[in-house]
Protein backbone atom coordinates (compact mmCIF):
# COMPACT_ATOMS: atom_id res chain seq x y z
CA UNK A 1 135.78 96.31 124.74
CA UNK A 2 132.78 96.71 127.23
CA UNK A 3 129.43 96.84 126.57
CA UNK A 4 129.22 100.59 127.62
CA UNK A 5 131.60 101.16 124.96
CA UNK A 6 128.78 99.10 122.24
CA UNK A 7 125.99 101.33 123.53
CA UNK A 8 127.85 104.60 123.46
CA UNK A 9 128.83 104.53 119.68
CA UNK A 10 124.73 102.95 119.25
CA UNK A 11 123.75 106.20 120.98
CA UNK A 12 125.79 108.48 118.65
CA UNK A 13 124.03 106.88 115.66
CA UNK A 14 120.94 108.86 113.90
CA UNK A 15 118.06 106.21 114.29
CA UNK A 16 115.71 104.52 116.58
CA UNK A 17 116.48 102.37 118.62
CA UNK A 18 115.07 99.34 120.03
CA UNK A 19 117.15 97.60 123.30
CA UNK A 20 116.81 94.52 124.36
CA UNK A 21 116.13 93.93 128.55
CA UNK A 22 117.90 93.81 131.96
CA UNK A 23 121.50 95.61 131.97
CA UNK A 24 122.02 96.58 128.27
CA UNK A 25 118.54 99.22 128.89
CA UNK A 26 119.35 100.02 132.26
CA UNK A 27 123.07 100.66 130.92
CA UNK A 28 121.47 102.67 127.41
CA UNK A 29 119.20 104.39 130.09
CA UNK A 30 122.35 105.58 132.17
CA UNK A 31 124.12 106.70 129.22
CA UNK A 32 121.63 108.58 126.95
CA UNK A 33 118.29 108.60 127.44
CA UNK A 34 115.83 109.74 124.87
CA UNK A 35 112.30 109.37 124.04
CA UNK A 36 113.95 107.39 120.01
CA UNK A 37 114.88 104.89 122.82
CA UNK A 38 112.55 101.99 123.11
CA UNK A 39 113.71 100.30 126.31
CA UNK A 40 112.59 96.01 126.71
CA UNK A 41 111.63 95.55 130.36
CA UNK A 42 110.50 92.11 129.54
CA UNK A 43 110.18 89.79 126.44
CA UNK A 44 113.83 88.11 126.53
CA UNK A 45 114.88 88.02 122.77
CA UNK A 46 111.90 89.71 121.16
CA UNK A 47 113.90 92.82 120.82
CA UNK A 48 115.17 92.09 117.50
CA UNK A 49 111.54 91.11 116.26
CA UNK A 50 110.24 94.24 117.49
CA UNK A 51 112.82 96.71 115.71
CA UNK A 52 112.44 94.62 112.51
CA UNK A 53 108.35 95.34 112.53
CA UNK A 54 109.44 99.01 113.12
CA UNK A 55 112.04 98.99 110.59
CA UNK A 56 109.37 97.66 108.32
CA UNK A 57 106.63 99.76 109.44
CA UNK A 58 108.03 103.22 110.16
CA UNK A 59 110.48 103.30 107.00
CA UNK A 60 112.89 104.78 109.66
CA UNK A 61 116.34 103.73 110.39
CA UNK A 62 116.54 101.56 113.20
CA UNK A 63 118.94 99.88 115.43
CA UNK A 64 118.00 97.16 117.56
CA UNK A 65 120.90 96.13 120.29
CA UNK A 66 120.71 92.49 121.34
CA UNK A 67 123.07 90.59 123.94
CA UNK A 68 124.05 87.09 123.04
CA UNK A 69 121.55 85.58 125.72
CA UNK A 70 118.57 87.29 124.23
CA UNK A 71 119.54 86.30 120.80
CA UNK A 72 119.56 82.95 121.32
CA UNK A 73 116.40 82.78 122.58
CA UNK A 74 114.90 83.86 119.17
CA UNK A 75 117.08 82.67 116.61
CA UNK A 76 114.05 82.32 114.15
CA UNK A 77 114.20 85.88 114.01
CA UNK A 78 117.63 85.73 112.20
CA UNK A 79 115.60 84.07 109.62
CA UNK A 80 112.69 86.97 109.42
CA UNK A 81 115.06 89.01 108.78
CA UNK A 82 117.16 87.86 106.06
CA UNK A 83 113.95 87.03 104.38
CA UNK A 84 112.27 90.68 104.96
CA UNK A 85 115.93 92.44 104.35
CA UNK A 86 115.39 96.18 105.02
CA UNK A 87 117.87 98.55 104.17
CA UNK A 88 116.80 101.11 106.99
CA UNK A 89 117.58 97.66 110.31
CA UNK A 90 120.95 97.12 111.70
CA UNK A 91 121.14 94.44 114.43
CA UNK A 92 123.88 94.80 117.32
CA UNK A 93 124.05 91.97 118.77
CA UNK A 94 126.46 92.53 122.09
CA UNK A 95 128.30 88.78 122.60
CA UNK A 96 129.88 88.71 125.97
CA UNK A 97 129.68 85.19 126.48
CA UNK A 98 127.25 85.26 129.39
CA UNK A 99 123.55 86.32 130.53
CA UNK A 100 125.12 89.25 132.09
CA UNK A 101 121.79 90.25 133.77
CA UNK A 102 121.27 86.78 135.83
CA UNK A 103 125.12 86.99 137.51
CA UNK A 104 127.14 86.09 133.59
CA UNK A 105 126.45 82.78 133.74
CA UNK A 106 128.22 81.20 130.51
CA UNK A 107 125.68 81.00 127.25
CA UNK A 108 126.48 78.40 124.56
CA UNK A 109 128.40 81.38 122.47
CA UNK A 110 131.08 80.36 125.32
CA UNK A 111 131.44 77.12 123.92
CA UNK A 112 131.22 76.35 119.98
CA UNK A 113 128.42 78.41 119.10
CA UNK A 114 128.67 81.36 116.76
CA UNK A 115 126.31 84.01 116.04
CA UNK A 116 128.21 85.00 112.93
CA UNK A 117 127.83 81.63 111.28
CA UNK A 118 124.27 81.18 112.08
CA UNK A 119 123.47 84.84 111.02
CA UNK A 120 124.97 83.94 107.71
CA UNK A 121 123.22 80.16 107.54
CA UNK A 122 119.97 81.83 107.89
CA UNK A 123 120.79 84.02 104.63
CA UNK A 124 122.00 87.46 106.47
CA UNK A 125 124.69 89.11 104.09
CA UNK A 126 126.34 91.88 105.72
CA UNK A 127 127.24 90.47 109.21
CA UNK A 128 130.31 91.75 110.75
CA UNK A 129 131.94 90.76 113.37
CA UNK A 130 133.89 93.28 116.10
CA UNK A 131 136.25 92.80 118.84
CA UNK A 132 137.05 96.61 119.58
CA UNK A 133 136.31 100.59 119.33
CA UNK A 134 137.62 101.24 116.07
CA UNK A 135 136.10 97.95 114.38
CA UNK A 136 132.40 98.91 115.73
CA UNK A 137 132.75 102.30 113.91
CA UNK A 138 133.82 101.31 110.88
CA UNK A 139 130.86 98.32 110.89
CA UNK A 140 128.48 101.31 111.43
CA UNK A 141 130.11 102.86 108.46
CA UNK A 142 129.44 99.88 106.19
CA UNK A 143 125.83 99.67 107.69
CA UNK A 144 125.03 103.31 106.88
CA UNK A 145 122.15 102.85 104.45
CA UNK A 146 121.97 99.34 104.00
CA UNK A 147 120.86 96.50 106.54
CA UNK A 148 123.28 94.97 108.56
CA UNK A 149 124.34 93.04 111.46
CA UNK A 150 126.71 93.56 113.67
CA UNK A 151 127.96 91.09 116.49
CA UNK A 152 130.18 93.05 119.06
CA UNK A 153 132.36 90.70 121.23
CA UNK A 154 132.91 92.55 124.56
CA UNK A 155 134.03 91.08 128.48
CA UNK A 156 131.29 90.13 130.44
CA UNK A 157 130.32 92.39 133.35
CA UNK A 158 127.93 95.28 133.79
CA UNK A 159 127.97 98.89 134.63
CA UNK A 160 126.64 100.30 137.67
CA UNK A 161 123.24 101.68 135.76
CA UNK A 162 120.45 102.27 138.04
CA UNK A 163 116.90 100.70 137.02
CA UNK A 164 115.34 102.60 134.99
CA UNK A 165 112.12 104.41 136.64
CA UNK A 166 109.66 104.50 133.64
CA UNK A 167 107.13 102.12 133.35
CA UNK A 168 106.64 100.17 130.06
CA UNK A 169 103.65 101.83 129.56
CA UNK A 170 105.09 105.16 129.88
CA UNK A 171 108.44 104.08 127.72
CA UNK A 172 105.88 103.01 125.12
CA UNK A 173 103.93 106.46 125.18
CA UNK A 174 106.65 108.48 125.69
CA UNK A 175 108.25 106.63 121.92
CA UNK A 176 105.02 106.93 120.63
CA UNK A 177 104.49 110.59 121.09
CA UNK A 178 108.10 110.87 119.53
CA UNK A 179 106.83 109.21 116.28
CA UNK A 180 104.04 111.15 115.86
CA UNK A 181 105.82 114.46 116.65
CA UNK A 182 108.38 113.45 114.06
CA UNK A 183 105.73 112.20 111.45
CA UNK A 184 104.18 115.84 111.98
CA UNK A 185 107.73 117.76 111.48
CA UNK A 186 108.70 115.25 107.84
CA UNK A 187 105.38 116.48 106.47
CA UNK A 188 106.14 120.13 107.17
CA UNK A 189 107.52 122.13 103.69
C-alpha cells in the first residue's frame, strides 16, 4: 500500500483533520484540499499533539495523520493521549520505514521498533495495525465513534505533490474561518 492510498481513504472520512509536515501535506494537499484540512509546515511530530487539543477542544471528530518519523519524535504524546482518551481522535500514523521527506532515510521502525507495542505500553486500547486497502477501511470502521489508532504500514516513496502555496498563516485562517462558519450552522434550528 502507498501512502496516497492512507490519505485518500483519510480524505473520504467526515472529520477534521490535522496532517503532519513535508510530503504527507503536500501529498493531502494534491489529493483533496479543503479548508477541515489543517496542513503542518513545520513542528516535526507535534501533529498528533495538536489534533488531540482540537479533539479535546472542539468536541469534533478529528483525524490526525502522522508518518513514522514524526511520531517518533513525540512519543510522549502517545502517553497524552491514552491518558485524555477522547472518543471523537483517531491517530493514523503512516509507517513506511523511512523519513520520506529528507530522501527515506531508514527510521528505527526499520529495525526492532514498533509503534504498535509502544502505543499499547503507553495505555492506548484500540490500536490497529494495517498492511493494505481493505484493512485501513475496516480500522476506520472500528474507529467510527470511539478513539483509535491506527498504524498503516505502506512502501516508502512519495508522490509527485507540488508544495503547497498557502502560507501557515493563511492555512491557519483559512481552518479557522471553517470552525466558526460551522459553529454558526450547528447552532442554527
Amino acid at each position: 500500500m502507498r501512502r496516497s492510498e492512507v490519505l485518500i481513504e483519510v480524505a473520504r472520512q467526515d472529520t477534521l483533520i490535522v496532517c503532519s509536515l513535508g510530503f504527507v501535506s503536500r501529498e493531502l494537499h494534491a489529493i483533496a484540499d479543503s479548508a477541515r484540512n489543517f496542513y503542518m509546515l513545520g513542528s516535526m511530530g507535534m501533529a498528533s499533539s495538536i489534533g488531540l487539543g482540537l479533539a479535546i477542544g472542539q468536541g469534533r471528530r478529528v483525524t490526525v495523520v502522522d508518518g513514522d518519523g514524526s511520531m517518533l519524535m513525540n512519543l510522549g504524546s502517545l502517553v497524552t493521549i491514552a491518558h485524555q482518551a477522547p472518543d471523537n481522535f483517531c491517530l493514523v500514523i503512516i509507517d513506511n520505514k523511512a523519513y520520506g521527506s529528507t530522501g527515506n532515510q531508514p527510521s528505527y521502525t526499520a529495525q526492532q521498533a514498533s509503534l504498535a507495542a509502544i502505543a499499547r505500553g503507553a495505555g492506548n486500547i484500540n490500536v490497529l495495525q494495517v498492511r493494505d486497502a481493505l484493512g485501513l477501511q475496516q480500522a476506520f470502521s472500528q474507529c467510527a465513534g470511539k478513539r483509535g489508532l491506527i498504524i498503516a504500514e505502506t512502501e516508502p516513496g512519495n508522490e509527485d505533490a507540488p508544495i503547497i502555496q498557502l502560507t501557515p498563516m493563511e492555512i491557519k485562517k483559512r481552518f479557522a474561518a471553517m470552525l466558526i462558519k460551522r459553529d454558526v450552522h450547528d447552532l442554527s434550528p
